[in-house]
C-alpha atoms as a PDB file:
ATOM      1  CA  UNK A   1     114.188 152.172  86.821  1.00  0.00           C
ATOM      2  CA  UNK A   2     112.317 153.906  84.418  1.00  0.00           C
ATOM      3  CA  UNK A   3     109.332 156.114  85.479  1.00  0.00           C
ATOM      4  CA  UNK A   4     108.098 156.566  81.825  1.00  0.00           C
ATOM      5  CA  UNK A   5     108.152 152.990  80.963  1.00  0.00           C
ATOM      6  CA  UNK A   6     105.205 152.141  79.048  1.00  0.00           C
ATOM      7  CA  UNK A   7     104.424 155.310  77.929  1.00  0.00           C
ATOM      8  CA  UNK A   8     103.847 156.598  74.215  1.00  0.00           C
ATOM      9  CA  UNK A   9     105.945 159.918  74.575  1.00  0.00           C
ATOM     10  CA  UNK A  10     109.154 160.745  76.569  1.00  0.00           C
ATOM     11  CA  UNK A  11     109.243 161.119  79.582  1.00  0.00           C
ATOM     12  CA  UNK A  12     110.458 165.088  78.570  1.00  0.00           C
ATOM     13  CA  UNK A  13     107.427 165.257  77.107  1.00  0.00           C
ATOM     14  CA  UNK A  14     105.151 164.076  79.992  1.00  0.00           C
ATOM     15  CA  UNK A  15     107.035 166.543  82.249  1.00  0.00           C
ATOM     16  CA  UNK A  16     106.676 169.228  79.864  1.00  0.00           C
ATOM     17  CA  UNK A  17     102.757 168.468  80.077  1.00  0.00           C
ATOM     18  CA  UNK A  18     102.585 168.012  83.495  1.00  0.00           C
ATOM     19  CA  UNK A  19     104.486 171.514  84.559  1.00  0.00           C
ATOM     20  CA  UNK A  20     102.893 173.527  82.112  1.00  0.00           C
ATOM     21  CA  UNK A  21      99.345 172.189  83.509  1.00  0.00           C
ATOM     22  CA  UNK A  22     100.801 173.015  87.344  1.00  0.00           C
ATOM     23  CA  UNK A  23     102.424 176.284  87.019  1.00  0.00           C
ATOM     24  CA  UNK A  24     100.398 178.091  84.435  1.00  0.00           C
ATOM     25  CA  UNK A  25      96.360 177.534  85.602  1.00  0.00           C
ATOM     26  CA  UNK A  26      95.215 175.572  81.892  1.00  0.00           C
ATOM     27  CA  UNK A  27      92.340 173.497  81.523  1.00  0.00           C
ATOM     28  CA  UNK A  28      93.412 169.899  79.743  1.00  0.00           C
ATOM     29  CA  UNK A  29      91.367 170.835  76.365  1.00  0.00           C
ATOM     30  CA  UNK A  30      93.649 174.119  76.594  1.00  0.00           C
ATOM     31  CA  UNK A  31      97.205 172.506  77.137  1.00  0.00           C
ATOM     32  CA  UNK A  32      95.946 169.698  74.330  1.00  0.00           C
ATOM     33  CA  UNK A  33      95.676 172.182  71.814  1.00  0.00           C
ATOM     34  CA  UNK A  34      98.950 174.069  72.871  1.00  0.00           C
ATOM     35  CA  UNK A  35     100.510 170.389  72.757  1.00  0.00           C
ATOM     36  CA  UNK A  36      99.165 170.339  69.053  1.00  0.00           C
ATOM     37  CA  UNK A  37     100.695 173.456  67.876  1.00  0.00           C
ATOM     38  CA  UNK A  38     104.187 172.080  68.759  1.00  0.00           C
ATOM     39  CA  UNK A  39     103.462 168.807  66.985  1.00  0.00           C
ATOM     40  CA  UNK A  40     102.573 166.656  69.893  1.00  0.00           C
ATOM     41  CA  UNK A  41      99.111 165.118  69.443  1.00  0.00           C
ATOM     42  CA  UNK A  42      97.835 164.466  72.927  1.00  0.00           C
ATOM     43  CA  UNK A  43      94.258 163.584  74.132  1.00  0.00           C
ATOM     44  CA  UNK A  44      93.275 165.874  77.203  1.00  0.00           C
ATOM     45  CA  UNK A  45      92.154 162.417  79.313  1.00  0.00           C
ATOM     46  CA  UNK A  46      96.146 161.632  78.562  1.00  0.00           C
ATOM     47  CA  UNK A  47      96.608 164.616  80.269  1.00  0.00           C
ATOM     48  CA  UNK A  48      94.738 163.929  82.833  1.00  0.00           C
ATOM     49  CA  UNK A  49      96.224 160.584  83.729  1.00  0.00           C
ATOM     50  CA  UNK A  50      99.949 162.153  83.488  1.00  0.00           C
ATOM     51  CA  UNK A  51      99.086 164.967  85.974  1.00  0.00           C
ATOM     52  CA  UNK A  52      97.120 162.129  88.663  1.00  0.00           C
ATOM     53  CA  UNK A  53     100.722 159.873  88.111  1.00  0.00           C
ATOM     54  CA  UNK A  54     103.317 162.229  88.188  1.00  0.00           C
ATOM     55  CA  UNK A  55     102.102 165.254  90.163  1.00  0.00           C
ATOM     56  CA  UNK A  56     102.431 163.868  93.209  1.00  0.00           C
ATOM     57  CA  UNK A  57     105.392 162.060  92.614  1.00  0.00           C
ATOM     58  CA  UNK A  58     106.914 165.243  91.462  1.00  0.00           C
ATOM     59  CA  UNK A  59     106.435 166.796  94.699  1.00  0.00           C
ATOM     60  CA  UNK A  60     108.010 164.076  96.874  1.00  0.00           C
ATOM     61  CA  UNK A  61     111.104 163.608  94.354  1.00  0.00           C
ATOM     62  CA  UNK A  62     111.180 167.754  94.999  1.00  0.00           C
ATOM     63  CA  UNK A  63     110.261 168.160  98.594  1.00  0.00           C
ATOM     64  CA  UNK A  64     113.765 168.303  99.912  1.00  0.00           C
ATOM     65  CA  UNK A  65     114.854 170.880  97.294  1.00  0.00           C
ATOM     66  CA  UNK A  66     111.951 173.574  97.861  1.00  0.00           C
ATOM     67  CA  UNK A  67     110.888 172.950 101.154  1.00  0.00           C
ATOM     68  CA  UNK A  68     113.178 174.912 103.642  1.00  0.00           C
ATOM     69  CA  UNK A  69     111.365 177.487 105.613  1.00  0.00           C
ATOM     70  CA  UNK A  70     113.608 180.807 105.349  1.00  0.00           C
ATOM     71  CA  UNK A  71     111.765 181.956 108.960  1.00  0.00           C
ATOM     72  CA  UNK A  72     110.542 181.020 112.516  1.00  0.00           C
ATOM     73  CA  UNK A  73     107.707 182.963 112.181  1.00  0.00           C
ATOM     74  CA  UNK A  74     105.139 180.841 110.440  1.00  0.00           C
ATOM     75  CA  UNK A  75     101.189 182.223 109.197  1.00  0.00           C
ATOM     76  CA  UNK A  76      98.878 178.825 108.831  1.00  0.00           C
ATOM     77  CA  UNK A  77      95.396 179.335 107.600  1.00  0.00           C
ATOM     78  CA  UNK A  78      92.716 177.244 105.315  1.00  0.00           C
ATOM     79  CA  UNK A  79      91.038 178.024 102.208  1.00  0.00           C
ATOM     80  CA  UNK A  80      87.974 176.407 100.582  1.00  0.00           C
ATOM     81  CA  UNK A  81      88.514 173.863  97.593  1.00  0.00           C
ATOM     82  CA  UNK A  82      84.704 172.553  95.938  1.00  0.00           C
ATOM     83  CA  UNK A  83      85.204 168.240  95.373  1.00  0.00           C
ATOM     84  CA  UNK A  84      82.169 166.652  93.660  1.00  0.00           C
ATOM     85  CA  UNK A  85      80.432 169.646  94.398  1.00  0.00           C
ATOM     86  CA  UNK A  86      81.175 170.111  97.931  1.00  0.00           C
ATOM     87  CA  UNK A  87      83.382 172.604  99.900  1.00  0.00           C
ATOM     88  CA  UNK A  88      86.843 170.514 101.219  1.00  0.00           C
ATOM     89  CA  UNK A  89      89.771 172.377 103.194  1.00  0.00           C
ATOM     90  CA  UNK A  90      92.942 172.945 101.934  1.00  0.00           C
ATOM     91  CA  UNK A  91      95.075 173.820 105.218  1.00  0.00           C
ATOM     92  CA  UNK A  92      98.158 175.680 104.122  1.00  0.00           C
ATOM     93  CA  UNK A  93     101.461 177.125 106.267  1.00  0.00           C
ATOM     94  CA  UNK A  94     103.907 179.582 104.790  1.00  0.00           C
ATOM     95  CA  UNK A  95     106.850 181.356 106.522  1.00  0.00           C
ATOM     96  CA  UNK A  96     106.762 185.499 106.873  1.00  0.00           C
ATOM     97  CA  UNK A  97     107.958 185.901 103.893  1.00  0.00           C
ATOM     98  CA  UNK A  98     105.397 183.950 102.011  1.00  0.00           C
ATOM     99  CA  UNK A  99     107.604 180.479 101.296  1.00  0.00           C
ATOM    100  CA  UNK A 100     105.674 177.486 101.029  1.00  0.00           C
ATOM    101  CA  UNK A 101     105.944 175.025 104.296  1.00  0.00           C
ATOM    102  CA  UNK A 102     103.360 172.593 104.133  1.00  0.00           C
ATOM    103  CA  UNK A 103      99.549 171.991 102.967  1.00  0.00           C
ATOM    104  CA  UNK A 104      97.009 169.492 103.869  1.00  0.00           C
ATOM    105  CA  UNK A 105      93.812 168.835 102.464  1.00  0.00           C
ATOM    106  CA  UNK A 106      90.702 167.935 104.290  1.00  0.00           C
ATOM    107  CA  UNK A 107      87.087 166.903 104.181  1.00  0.00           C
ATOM    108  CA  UNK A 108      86.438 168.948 107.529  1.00  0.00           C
ATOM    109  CA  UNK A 109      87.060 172.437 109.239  1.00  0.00           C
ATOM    110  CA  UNK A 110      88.043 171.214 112.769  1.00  0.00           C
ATOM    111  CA  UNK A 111      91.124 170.741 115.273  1.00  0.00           C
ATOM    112  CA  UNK A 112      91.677 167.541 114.299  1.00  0.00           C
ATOM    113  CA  UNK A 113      92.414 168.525 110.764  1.00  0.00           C
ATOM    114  CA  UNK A 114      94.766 171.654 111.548  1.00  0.00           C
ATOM    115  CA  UNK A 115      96.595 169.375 114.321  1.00  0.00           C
ATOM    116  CA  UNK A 116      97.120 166.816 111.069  1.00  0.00           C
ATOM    117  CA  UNK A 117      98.222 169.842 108.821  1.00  0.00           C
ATOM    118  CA  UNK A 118     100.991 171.535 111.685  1.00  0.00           C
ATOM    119  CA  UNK A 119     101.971 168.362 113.058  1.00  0.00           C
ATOM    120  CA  UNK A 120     103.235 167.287 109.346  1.00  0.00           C
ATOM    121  CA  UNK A 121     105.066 170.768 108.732  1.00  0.00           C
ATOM    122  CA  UNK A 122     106.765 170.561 111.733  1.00  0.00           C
ATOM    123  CA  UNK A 123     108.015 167.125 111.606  1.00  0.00           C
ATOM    124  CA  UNK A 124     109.419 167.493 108.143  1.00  0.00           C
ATOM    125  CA  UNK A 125     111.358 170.557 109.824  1.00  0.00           C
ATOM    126  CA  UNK A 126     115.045 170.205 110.969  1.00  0.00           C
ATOM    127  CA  UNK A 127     115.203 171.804 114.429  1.00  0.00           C
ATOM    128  CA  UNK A 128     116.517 175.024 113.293  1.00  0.00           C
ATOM    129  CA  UNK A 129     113.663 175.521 110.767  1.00  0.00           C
ATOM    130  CA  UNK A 130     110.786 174.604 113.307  1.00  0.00           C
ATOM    131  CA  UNK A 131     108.972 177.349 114.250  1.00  0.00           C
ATOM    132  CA  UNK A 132     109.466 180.233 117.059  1.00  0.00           C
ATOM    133  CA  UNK A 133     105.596 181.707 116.549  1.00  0.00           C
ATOM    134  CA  UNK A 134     102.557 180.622 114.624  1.00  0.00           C
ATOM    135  CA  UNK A 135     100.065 183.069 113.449  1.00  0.00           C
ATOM    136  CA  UNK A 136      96.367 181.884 113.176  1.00  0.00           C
ATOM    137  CA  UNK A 137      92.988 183.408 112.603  1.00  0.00           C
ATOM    138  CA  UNK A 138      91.357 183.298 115.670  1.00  0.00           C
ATOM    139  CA  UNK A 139      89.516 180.114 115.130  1.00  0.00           C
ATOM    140  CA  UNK A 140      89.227 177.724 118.446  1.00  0.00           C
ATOM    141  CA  UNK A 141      90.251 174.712 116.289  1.00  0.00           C
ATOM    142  CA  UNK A 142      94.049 176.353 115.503  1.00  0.00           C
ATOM    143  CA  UNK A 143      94.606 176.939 119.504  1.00  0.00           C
ATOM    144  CA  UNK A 144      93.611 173.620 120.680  1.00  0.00           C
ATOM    145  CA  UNK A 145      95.718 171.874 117.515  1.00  0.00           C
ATOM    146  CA  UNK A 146      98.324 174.053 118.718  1.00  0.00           C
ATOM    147  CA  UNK A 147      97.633 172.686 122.085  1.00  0.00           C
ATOM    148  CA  UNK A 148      97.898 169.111 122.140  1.00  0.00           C
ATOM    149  CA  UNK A 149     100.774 169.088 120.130  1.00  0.00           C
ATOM    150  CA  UNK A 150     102.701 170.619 122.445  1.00  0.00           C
ATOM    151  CA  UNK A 151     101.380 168.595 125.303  1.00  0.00           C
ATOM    152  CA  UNK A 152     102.349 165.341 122.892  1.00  0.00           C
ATOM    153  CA  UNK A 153     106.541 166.680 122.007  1.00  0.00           C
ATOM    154  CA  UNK A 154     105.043 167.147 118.230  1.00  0.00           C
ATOM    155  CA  UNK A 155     105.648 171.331 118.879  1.00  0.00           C
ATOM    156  CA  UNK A 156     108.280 172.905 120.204  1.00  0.00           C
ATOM    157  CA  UNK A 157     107.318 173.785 124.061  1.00  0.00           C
ATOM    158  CA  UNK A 158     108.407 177.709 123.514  1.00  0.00           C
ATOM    159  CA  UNK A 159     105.789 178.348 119.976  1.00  0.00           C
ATOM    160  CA  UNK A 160     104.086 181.290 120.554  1.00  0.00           C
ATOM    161  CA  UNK A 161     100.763 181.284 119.360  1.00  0.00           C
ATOM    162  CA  UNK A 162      99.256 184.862 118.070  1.00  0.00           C
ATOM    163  CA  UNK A 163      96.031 185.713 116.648  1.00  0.00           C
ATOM    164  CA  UNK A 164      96.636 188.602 114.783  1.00  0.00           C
ATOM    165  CA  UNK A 165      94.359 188.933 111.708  1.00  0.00           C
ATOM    166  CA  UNK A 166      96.680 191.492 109.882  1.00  0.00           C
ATOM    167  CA  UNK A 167      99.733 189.100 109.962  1.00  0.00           C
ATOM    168  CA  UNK A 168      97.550 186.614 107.997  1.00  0.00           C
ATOM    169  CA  UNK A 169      97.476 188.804 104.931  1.00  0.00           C
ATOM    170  CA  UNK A 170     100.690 187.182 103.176  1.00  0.00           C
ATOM    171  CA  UNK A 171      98.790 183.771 103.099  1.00  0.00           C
ATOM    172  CA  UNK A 172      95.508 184.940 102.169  1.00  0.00           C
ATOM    173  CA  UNK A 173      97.145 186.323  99.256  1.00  0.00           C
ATOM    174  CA  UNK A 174      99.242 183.411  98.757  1.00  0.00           C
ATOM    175  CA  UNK A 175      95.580 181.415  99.044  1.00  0.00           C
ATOM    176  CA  UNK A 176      94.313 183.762  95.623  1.00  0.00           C
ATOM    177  CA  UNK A 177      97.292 183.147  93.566  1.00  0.00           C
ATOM    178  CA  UNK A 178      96.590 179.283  94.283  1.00  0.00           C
ATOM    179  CA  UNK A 179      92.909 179.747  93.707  1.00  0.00           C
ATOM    180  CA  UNK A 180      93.998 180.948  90.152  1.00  0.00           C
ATOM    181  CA  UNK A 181      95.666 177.785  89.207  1.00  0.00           C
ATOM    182  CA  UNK A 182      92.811 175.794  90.510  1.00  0.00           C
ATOM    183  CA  UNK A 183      89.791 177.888  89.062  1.00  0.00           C
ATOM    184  CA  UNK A 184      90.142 176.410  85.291  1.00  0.00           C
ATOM    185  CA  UNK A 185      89.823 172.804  87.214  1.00  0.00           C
ATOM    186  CA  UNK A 186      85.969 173.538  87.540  1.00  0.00           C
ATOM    187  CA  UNK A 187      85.694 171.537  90.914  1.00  0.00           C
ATOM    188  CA  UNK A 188      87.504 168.134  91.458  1.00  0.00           C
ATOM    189  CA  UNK A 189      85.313 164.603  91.197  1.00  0.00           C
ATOM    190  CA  UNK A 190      87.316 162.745  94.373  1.00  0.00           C
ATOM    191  CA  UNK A 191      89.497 164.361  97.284  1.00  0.00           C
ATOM    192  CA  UNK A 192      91.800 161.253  96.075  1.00  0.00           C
ATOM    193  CA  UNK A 193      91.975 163.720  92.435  1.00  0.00           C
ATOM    194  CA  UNK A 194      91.935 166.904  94.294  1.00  0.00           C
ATOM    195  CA  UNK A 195      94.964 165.843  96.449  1.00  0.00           C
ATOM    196  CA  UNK A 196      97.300 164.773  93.500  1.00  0.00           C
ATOM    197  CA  UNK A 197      96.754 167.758  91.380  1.00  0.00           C
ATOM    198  CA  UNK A 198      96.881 170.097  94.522  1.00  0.00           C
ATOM    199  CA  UNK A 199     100.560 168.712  95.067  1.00  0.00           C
ATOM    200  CA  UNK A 200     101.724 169.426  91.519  1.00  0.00           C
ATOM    201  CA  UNK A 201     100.267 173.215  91.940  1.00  0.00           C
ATOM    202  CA  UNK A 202     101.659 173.468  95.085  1.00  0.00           C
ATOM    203  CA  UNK A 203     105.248 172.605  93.981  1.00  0.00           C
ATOM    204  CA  UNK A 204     105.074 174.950  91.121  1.00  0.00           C
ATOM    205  CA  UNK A 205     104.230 177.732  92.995  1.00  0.00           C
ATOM    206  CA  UNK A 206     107.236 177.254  95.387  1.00  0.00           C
ATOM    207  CA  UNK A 207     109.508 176.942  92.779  1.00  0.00           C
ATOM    208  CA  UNK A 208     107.987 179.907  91.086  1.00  0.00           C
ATOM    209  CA  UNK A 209     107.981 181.739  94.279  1.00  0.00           C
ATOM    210  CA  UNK A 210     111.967 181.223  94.169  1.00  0.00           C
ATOM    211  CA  UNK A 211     112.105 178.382  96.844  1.00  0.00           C
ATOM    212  CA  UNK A 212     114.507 175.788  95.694  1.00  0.00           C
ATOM    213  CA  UNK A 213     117.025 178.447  94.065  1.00  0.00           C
ATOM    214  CA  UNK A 214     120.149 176.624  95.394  1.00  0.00           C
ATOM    215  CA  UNK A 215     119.308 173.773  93.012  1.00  0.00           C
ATOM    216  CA  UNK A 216     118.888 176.772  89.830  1.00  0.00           C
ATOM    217  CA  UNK A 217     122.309 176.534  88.320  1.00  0.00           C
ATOM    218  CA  UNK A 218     121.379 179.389  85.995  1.00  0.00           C
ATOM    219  CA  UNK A 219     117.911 181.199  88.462  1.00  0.00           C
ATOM    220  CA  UNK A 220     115.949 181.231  85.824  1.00  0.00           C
ATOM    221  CA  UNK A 221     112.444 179.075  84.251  1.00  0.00           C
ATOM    222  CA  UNK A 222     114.945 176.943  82.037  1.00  0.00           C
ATOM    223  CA  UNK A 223     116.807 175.533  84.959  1.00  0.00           C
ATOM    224  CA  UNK A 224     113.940 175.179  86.535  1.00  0.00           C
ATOM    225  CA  UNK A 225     112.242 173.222  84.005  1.00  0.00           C
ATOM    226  CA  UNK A 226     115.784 171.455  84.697  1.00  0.00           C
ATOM    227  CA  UNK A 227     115.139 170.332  87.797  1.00  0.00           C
ATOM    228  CA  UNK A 228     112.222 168.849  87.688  1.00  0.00           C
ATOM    229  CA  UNK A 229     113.748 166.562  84.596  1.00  0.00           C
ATOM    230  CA  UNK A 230     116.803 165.529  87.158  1.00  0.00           C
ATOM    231  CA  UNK A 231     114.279 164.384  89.980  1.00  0.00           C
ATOM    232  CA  UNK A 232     112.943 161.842  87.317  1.00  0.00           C
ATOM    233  CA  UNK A 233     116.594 161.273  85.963  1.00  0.00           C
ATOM    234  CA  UNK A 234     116.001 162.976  82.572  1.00  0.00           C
ATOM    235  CA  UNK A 235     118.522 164.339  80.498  1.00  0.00           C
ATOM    236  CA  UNK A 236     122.425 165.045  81.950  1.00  0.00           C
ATOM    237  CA  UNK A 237     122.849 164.762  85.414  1.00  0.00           C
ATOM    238  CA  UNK A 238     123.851 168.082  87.756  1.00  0.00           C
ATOM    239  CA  UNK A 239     127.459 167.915  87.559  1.00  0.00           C
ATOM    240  CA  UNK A 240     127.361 167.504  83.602  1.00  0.00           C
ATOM    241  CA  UNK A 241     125.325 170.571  83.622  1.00  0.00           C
ATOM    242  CA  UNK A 242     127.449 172.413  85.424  1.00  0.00           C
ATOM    243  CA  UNK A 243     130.615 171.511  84.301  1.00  0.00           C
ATOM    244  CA  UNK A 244     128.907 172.901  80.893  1.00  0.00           C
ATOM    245  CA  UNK A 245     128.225 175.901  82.409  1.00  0.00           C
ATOM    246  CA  UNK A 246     131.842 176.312  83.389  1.00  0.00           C
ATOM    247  CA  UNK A 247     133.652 175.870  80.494  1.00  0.00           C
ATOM    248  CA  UNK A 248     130.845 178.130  78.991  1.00  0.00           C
ATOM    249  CA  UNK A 249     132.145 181.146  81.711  1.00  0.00           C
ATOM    250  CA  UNK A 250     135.355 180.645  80.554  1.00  0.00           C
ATOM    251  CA  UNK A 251     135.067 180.533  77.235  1.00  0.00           C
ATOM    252  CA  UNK A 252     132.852 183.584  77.254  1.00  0.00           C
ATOM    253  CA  UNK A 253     135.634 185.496  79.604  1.00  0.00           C
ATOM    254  CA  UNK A 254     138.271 184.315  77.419  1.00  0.00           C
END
């Protein structure tokens, strides 16, 4: 099947416009003109519509690849996200050493909401990659979340729960580096909007953060560019690549 069917452009080029909008914090009107100056005449509402369809398909396709917690110890906390001009709550969880786990974006600040965000980390988890502790701000809503689902078989019995403020500082500076992707956005018109472009910043930042390295033939922005083309069966497959690569060793070590 092809995902780009329909389309006026490639679908290399509608990746290429869709990562560089998710990874690099550019308004449309700035990534239309960019678009320009390589000879690709794009409207910014073009834009638009690529980023709302593929964003969020991008981060399913990818989910396996860059979601694998590297720790037990998980930090969860929310940060504010303004949606038609009101504040929305973008619950996040990242490991202790600052890898993406999950996100989940809400319309309200209350249990049920971070019982909705954990409960969807941890079932994604493998058993070995669920978590041994969870550190929260000391909100009531994170404790009785944590709470009921233990008391439902959705946590592991064991979690310990701590409320250490200092412990949260890897994800409230994980939060800012997010913030700077979303600040050109100027506030979202629907949480429907908000979501799907959340998903595509979200996945950029993990892979930019290193998660999904396993799947970097060559660790570096090209092969990662790479990937994301593969997920949507773009260009050579894997083994292609890096058979390439190997005859490239070899012919460089000959």
């Amino acid at each position: 099947m092809n995902d780009f069917k329909g389309r006026h452009f490639s679908g290399e080029v509608v990746l290429w416009a869709v990562r560089w909008y998710c990874r690099y914090g550019l308004s449309y009107r700035d990534l239309e003109t960019m678009m320009a100056e390589r000879g690709v005449r794009v409207d910014h509402s073009t834009v638009y519509r690529w980023v709302q369809r593929y964003a969020p398909e991008m981060e399913r396709r990818m989910r396996w690849q860059w979601r694998r917690p590297m720790s037990d110890s998980w930090r969860v906390d929310e940060t504010y996200i303004k949606v038609r001009g009101e504040w929305t709550y973008l619950y996040r969880a990242v490991d202790k050493l600052g890898n993406t786990v999950d996100f989940y974006l809400s319309s309200s600040r209350n249990a049920k909401a971070a019982k909705r965000c954990l409960g969807k980390a941890i079932r994604a988890c493998k058993d070995w990659e669920k978590p041994s502790k969870i550190n929260t701000d000391k909100a009531g809503c994170y404790t009785q979340a944590i709470r009921e689902l233990k008391q439902e078989g959705n946590c592991p019995k064991d979690v310990e729960h701590r409320q250490v403020k200092y412990r949260n500082n890897i994800i409230e500076a994980d939060h800012g580096k997010l913030k700077q992707l979303i600040k050109p956005v100027r506030g979202f018109k629907t949480m429907r909007t908000a979501y799907a472009t959340i998903k595509g910043f979200e996945v950029m930042r993990a892979l930019r953060k290193g998660q999904g390295r396993a799947f970097n033939l060559t660790r570096d922005p090209v092969d990662e560019k790479r990937m994301i083309e593969r997920a949507f069966g773009v260009g050579p497959c894997v083994m292609t690549e890096a058979m390439t690569l190997i005859e490239e060793h070899f012919k460089a070590a000959a």
